[in-house]
N, C-alpha and C. Protein backbone atom coordinates (compact mmCIF):
# COMPACT_ATOMS: atom_id res chain seq x y z
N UNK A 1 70.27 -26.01 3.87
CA UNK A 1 69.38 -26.34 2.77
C UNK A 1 67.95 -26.48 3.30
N UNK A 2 67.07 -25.88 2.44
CA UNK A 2 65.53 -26.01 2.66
C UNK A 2 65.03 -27.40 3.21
N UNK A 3 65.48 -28.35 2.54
CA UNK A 3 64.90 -29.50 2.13
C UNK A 3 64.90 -30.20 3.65
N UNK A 4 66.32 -29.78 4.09
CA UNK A 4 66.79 -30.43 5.37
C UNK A 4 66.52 -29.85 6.34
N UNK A 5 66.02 -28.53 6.57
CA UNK A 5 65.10 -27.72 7.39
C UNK A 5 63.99 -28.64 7.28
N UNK A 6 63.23 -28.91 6.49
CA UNK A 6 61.57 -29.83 6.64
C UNK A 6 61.80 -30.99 7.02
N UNK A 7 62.81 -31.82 6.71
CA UNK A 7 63.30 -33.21 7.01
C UNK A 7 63.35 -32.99 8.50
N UNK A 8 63.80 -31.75 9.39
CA UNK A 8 64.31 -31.65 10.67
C UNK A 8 62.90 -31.38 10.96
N UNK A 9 61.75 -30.51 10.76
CA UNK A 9 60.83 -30.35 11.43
C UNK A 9 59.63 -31.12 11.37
N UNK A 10 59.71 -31.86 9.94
CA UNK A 10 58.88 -33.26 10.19
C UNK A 10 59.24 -34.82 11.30
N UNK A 11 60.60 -34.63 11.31
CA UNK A 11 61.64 -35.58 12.31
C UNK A 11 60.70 -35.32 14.15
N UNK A 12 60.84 -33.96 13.83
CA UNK A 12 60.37 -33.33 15.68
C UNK A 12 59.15 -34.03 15.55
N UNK A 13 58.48 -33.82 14.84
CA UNK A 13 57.16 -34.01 15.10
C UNK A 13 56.27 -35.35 15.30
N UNK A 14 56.16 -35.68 16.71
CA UNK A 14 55.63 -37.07 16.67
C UNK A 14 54.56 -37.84 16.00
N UNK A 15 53.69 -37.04 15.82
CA UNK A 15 52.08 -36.80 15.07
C UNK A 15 52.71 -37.23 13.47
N UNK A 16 53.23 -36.35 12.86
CA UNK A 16 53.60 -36.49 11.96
C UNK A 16 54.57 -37.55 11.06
N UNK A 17 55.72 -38.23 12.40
CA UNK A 17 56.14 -39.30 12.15
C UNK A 17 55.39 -40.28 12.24
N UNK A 18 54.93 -40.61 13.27
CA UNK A 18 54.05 -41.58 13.07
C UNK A 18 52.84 -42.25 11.91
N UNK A 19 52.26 -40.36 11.43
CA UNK A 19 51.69 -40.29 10.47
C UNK A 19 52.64 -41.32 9.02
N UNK A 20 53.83 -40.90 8.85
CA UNK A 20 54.51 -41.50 7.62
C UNK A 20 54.54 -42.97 7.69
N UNK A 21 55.31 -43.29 9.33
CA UNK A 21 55.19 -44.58 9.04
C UNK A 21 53.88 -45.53 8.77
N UNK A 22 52.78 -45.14 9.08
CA UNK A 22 51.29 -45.08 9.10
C UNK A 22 51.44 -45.62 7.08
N UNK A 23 51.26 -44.57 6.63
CA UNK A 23 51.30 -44.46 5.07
C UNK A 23 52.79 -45.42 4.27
N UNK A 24 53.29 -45.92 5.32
CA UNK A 24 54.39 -46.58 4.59
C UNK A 24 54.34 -47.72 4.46
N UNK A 25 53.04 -48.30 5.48
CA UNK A 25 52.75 -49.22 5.62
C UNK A 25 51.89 -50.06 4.15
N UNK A 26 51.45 -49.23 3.54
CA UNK A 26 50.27 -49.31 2.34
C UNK A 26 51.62 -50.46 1.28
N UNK A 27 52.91 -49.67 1.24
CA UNK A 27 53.68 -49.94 0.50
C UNK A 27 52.91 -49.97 -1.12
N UNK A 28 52.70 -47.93 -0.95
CA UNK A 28 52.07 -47.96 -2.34
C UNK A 28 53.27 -46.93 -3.31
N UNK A 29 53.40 -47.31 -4.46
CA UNK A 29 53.61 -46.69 -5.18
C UNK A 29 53.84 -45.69 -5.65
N UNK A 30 55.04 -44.77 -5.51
CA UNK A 30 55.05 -42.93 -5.54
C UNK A 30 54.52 -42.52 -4.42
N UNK A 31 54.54 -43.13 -2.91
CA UNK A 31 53.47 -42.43 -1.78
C UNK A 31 54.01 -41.91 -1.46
N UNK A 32 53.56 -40.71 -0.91
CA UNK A 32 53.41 -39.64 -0.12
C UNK A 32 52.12 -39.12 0.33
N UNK A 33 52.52 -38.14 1.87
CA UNK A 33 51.43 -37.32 2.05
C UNK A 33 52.08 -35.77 1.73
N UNK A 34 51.11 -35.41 1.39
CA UNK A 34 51.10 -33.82 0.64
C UNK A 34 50.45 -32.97 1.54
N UNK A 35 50.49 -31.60 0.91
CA UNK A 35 50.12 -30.61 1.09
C UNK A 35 49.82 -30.10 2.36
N UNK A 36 48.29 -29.91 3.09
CA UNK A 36 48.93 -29.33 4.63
C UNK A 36 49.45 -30.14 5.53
N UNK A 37 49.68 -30.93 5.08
CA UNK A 37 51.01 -32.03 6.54
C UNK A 37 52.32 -31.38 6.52
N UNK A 38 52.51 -30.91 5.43
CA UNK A 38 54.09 -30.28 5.29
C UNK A 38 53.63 -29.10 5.23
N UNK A 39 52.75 -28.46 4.08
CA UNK A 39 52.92 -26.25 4.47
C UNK A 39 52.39 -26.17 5.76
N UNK A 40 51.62 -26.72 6.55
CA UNK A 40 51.12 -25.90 7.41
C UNK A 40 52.08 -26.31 8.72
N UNK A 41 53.16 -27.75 8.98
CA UNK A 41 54.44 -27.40 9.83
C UNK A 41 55.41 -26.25 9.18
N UNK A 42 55.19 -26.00 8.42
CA UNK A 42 56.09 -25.19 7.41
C UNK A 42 55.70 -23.48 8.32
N UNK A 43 54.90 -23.06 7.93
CA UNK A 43 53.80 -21.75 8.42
C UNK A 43 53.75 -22.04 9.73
N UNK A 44 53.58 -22.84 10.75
CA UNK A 44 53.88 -22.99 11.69
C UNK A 44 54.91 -22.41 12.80
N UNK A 45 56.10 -23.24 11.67
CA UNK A 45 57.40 -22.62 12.71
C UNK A 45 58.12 -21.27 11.91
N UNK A 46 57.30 -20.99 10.81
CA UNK A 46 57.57 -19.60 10.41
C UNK A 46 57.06 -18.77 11.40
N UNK A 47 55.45 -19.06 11.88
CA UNK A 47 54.96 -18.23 12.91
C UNK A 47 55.01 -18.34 14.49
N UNK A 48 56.35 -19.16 14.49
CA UNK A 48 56.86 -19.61 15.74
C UNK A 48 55.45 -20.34 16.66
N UNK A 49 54.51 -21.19 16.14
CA UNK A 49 53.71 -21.21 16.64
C UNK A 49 54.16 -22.64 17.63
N UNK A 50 53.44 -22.63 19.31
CA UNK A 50 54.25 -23.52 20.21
C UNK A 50 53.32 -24.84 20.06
N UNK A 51 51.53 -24.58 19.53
CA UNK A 51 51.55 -25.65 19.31
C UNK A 51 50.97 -26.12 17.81
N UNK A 52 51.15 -27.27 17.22
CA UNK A 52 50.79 -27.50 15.96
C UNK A 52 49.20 -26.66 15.46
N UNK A 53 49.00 -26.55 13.98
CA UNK A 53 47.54 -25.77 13.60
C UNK A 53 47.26 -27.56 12.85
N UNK A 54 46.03 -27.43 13.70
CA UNK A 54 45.44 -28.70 13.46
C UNK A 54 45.05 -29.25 11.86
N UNK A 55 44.99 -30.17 11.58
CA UNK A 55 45.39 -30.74 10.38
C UNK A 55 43.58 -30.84 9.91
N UNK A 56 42.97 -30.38 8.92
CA UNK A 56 41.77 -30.62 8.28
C UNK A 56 41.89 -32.32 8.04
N UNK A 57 42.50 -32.56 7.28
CA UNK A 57 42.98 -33.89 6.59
C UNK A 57 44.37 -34.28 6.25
N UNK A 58 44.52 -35.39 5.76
CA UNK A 58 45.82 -35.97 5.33
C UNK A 58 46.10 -36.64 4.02
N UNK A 59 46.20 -35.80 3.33
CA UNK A 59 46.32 -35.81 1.99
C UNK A 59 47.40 -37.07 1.60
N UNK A 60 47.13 -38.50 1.17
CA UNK A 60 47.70 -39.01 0.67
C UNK A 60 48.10 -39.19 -0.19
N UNK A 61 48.95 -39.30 -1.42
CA UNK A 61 49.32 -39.43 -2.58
C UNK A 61 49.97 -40.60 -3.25
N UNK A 62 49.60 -40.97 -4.57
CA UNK A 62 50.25 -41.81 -4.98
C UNK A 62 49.82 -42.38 -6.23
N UNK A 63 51.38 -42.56 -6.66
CA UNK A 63 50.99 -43.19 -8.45
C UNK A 63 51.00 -44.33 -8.62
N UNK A 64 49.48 -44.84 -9.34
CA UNK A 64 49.57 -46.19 -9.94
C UNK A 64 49.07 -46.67 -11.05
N UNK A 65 49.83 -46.30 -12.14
CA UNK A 65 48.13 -46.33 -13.42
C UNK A 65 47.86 -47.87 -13.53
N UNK A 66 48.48 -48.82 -13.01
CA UNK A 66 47.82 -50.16 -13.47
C UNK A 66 46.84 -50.95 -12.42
N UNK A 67 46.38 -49.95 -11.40
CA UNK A 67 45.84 -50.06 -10.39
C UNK A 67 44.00 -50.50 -11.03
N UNK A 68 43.51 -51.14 -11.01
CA UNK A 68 42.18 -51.24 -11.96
C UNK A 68 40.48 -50.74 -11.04
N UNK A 69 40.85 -51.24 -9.58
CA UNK A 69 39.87 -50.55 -8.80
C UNK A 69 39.69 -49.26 -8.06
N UNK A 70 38.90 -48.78 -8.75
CA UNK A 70 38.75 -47.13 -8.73
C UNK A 70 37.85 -47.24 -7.17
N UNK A 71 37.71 -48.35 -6.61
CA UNK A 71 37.42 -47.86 -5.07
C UNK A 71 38.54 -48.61 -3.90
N UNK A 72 40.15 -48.59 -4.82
CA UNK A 72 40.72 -49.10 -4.10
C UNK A 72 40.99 -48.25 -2.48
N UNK A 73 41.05 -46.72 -2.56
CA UNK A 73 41.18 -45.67 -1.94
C UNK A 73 40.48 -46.08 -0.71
N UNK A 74 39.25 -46.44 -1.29
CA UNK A 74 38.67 -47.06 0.56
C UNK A 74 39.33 -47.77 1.52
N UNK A 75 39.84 -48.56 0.75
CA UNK A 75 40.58 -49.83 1.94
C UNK A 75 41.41 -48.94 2.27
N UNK A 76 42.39 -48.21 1.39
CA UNK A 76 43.35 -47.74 2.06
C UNK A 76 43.24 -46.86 3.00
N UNK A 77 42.30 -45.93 2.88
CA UNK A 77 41.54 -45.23 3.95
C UNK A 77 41.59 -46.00 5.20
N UNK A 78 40.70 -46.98 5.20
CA UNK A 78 40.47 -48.07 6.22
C UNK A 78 41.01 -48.55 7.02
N UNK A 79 42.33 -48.86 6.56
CA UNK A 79 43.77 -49.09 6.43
C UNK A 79 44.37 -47.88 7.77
N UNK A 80 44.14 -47.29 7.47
CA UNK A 80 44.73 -45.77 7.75
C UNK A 80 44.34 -45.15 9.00
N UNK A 81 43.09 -45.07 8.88
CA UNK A 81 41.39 -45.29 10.01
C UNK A 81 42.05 -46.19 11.11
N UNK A 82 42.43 -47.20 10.85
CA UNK A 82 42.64 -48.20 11.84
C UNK A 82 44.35 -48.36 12.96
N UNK A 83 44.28 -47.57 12.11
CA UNK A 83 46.11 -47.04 12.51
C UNK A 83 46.16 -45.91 13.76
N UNK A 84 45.58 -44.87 12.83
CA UNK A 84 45.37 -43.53 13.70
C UNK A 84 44.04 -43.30 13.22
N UNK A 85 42.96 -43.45 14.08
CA UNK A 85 41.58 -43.28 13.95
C UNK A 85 41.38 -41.36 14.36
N UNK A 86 42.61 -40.77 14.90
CA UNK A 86 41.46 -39.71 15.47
C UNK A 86 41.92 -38.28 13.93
N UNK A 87 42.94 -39.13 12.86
CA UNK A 87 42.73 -38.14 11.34
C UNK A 87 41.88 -38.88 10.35
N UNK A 88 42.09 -37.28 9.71
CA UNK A 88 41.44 -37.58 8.74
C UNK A 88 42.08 -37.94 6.95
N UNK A 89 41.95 -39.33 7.03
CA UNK A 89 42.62 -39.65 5.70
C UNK A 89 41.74 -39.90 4.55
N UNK A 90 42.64 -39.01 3.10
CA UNK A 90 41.88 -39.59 2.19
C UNK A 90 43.69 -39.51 0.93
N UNK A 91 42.82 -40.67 0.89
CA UNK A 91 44.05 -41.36 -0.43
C UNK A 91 43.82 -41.33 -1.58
N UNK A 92 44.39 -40.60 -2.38
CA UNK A 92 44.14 -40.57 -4.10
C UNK A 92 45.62 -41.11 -5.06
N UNK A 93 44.46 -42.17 -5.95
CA UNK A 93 45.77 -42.51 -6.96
C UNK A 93 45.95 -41.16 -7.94
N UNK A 94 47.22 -40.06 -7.89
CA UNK A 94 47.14 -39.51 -8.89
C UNK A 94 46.79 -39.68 -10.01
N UNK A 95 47.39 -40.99 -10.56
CA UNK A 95 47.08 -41.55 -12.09
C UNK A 95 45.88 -41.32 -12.41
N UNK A 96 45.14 -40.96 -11.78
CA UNK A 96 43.63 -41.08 -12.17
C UNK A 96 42.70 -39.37 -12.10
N UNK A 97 43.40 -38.60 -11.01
CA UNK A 97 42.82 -37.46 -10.88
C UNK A 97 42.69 -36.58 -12.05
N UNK A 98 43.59 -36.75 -13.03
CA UNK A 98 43.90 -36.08 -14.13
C UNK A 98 42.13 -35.85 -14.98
N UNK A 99 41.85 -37.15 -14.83
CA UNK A 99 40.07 -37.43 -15.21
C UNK A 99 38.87 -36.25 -14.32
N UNK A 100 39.44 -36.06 -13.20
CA UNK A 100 38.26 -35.12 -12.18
C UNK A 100 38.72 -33.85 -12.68
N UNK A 101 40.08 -33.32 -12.93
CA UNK A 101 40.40 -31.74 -12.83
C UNK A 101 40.21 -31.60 -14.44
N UNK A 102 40.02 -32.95 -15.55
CA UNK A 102 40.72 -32.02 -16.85
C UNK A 102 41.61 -31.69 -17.37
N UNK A 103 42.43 -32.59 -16.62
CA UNK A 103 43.75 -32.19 -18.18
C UNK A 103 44.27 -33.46 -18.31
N UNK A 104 45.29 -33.30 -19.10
CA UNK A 104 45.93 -34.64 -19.73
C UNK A 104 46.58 -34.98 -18.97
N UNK A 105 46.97 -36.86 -19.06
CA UNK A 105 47.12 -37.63 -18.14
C UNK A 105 48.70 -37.37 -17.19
N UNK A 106 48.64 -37.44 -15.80
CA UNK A 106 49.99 -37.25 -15.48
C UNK A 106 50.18 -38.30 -15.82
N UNK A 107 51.95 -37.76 -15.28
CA UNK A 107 53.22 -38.62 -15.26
C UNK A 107 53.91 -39.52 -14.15
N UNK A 108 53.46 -38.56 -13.25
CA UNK A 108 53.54 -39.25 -11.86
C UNK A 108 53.22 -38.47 -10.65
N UNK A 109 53.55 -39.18 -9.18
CA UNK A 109 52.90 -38.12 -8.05
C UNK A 109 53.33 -36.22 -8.52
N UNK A 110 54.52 -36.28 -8.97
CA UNK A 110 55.33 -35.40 -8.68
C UNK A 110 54.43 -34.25 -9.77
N UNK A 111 54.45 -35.12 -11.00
CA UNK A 111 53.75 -34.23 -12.19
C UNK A 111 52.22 -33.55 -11.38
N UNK A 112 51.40 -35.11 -11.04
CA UNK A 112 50.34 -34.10 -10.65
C UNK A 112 50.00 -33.17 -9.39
N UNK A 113 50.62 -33.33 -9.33
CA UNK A 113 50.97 -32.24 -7.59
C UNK A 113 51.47 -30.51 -8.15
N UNK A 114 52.33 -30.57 -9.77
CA UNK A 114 52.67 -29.09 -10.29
C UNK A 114 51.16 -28.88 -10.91
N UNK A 115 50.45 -29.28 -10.87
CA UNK A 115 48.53 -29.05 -11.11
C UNK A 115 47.72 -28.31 -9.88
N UNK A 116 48.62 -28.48 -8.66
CA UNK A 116 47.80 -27.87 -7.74
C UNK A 116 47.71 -26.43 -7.60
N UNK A 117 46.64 -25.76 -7.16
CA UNK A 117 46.46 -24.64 -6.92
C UNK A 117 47.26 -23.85 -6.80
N UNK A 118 47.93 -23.85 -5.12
CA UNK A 118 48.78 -23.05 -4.65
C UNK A 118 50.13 -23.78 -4.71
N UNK A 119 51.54 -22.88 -4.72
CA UNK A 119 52.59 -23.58 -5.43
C UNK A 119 53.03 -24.56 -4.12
N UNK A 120 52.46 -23.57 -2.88
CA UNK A 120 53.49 -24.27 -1.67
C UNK A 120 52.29 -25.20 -1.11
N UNK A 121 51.62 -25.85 -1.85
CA UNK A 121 50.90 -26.61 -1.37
C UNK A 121 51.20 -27.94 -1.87
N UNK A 122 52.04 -27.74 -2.77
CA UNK A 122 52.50 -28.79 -3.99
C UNK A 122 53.87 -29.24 -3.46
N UNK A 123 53.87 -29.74 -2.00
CA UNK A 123 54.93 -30.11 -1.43
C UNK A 123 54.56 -31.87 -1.00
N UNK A 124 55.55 -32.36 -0.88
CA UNK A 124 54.77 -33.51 0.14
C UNK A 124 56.06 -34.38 0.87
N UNK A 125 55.60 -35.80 1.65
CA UNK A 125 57.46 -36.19 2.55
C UNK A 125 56.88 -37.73 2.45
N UNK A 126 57.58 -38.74 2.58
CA UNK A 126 57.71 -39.93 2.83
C UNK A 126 58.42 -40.60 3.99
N UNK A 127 58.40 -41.51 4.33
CA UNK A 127 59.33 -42.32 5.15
C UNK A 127 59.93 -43.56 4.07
N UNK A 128 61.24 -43.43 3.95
CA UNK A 128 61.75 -44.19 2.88
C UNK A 128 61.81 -45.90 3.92
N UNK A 129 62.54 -47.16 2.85
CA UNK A 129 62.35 -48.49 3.66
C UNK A 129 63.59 -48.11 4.78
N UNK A 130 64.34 -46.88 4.81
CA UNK A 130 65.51 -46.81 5.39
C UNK A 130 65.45 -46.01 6.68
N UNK A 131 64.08 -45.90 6.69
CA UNK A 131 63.50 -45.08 7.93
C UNK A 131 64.14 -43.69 7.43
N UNK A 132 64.35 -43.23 6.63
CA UNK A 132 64.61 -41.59 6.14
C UNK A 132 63.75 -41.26 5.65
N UNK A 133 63.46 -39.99 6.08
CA UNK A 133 62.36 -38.99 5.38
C UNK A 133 63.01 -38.31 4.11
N UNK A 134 61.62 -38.88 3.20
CA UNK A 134 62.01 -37.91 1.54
C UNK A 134 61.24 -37.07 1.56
N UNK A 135 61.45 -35.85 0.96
CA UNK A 135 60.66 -34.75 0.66
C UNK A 135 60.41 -34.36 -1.29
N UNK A 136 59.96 -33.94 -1.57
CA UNK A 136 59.37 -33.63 -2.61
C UNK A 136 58.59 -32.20 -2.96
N UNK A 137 59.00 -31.32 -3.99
CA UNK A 137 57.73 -30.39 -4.13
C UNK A 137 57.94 -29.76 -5.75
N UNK A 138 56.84 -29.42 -6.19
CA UNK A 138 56.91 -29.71 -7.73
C UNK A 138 57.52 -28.19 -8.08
N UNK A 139 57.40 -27.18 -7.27
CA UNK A 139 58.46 -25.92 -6.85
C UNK A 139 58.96 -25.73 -6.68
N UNK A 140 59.76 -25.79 -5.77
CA UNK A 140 60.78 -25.63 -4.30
C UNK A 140 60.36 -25.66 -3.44
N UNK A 141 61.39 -25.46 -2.40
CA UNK A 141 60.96 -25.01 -0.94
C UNK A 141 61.08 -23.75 -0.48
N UNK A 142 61.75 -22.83 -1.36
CA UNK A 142 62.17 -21.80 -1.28
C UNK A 142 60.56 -20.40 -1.03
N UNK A 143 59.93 -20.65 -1.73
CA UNK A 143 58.77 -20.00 -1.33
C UNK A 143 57.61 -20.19 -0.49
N UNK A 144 57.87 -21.49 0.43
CA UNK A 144 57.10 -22.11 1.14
C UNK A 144 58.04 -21.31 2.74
N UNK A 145 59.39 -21.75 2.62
CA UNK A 145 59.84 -20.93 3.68
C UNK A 145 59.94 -19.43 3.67
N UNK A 146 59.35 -18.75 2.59
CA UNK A 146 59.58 -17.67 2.51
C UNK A 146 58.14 -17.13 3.10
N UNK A 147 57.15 -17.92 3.60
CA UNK A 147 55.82 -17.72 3.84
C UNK A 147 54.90 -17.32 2.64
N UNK A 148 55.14 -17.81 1.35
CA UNK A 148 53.98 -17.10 0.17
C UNK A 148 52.77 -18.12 0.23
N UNK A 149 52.94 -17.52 -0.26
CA UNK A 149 51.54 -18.23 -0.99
C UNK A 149 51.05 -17.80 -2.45
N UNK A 150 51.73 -18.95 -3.48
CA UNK A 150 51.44 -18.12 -4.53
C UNK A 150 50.56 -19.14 -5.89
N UNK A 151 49.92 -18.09 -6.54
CA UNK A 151 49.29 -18.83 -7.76
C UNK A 151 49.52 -19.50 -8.71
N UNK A 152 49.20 -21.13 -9.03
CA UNK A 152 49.83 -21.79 -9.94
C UNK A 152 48.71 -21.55 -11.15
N UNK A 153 49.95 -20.89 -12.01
CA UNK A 153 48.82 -20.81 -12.96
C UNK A 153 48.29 -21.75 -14.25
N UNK A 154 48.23 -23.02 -13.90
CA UNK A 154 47.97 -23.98 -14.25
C UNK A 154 46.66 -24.41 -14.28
N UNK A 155 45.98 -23.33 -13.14
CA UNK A 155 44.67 -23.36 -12.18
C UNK A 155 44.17 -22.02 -12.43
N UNK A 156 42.75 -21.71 -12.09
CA UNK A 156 42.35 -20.58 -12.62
C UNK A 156 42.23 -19.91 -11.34
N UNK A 157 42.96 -18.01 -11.33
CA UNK A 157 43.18 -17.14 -10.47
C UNK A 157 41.91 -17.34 -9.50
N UNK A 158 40.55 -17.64 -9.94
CA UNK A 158 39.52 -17.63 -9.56
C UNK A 158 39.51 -18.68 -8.21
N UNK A 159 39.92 -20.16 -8.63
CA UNK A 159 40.08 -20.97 -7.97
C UNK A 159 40.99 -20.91 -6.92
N UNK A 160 42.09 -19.83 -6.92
CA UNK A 160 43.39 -19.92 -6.13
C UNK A 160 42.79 -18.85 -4.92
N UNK A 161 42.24 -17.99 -5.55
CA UNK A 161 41.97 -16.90 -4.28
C UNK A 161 40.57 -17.32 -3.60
N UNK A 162 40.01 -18.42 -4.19
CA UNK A 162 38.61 -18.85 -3.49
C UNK A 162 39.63 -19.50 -2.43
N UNK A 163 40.19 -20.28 -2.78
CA UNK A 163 41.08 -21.26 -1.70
C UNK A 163 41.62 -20.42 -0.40
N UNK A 164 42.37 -19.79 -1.00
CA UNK A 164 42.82 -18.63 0.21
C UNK A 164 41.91 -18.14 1.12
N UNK A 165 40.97 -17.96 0.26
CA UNK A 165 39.84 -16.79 1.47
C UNK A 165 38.98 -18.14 1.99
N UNK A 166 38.92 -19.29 1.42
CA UNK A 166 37.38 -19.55 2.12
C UNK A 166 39.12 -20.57 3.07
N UNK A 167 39.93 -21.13 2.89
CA UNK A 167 40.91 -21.88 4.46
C UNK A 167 41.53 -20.74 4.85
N UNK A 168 41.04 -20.00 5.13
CA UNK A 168 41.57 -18.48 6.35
C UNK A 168 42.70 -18.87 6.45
N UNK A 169 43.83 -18.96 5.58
CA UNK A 169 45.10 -19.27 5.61
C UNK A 169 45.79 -17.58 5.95
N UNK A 170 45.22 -16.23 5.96
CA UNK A 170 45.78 -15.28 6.02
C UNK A 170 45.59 -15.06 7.62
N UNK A 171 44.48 -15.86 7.95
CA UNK A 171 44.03 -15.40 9.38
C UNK A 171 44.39 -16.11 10.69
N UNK A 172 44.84 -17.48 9.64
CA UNK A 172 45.55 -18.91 10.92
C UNK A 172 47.56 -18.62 10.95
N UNK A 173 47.42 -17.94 10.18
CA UNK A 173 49.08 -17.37 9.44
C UNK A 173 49.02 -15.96 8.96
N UNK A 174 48.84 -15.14 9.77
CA UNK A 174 48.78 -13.67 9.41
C UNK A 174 49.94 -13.36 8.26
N UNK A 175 51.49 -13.56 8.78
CA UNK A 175 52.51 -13.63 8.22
C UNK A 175 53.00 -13.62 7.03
N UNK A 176 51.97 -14.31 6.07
CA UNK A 176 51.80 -15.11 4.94
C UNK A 176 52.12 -13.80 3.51
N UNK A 177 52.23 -14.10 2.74
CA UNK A 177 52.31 -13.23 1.83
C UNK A 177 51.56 -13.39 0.34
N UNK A 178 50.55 -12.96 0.04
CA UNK A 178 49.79 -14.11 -1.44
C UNK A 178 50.61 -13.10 -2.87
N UNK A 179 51.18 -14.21 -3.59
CA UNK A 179 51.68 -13.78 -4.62
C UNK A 179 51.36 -13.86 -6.22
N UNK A 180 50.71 -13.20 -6.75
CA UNK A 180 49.88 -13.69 -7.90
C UNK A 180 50.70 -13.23 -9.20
């Protein structure tokens, strides 16, 4: 199973465990980290690569609509900063993003994550209180291991292929396949 393929290659990865327990610490609400923490180990060991493709950022996630300070994200940042100082974290309450992109309000992490651009970007993993890794993706996994890369069209074509070309995702992952 897919799911347990990512569970095994987020497990290897020390950077990355550490990263969860890091974010588990917040004990926030629907958390997860998303998008390139998971596709790009994903594209990785598709491209048999020996060592990790360095992480831009660390996409945190999480639902809270009764959350009232809209600069709670800092602390948690801060939070985060102080843990593992040498990434880069930024934490968003989904509940709220719905307001920056324009559309109607999600439902939860899971809802606003099927809003993102690319489908296999719309993945993300946790460290449960049981020390098990959860995974999540508002797609599958099935086209993430298949190396695509494809257009959610939820998002405008315009926006999906700006993404592609300007994070040289064809050029850090030749392999890749874009599916529109």
């Amino acid at each position: 199973m897919l799911e347990e393929k990512l569970i095994q290659l987020l497990a290897e990865d020390p950077i990355r465990l550490q990263a969860l327990e890091c974010v588990r610490s917040l004990d926030l609400p629907n958390c997860y980290i998303a998008a390139g923490f998971v596709r790009n180990l994903v594209w990785d060991d598709l491209h048999q690569k020996q060592n990790p493709t360095p992480l831009n950022d660390l996409d945190v996630v999480y639902f809270d609509p009764s959350e009232s300070d809209d600069q709670a994200y800092l602390k948690y940042e801060t939070h985060l900063n102080a843990l593992m100082p040498k990434l880069n974290w930024q934490v968003r309450n989904q509940a709220n993003m719905h307001l920056r992109n324009g559309d109607t309000p999600y439902q939860s992490t899971l809802d606003a994550m099927s809003y993102w651009p690319e489908k296999e970007t719309a993945v993300a993993a946790r460290l449960n209180e049981k020390n098990q890794i959860e995974c999540i993706s508002a797609f599958g996994f099935e086209s993430l291991f298949e190396g695509q890369i494809t257009y959610n069209p939820k998002r405008t074509l315009v926006l999906f292929q700006s993404r592609v070309e300007s994070k040289n995702w064809l050029i850090t992952w030749p392999q890749l396949r874009v599916a529109v």
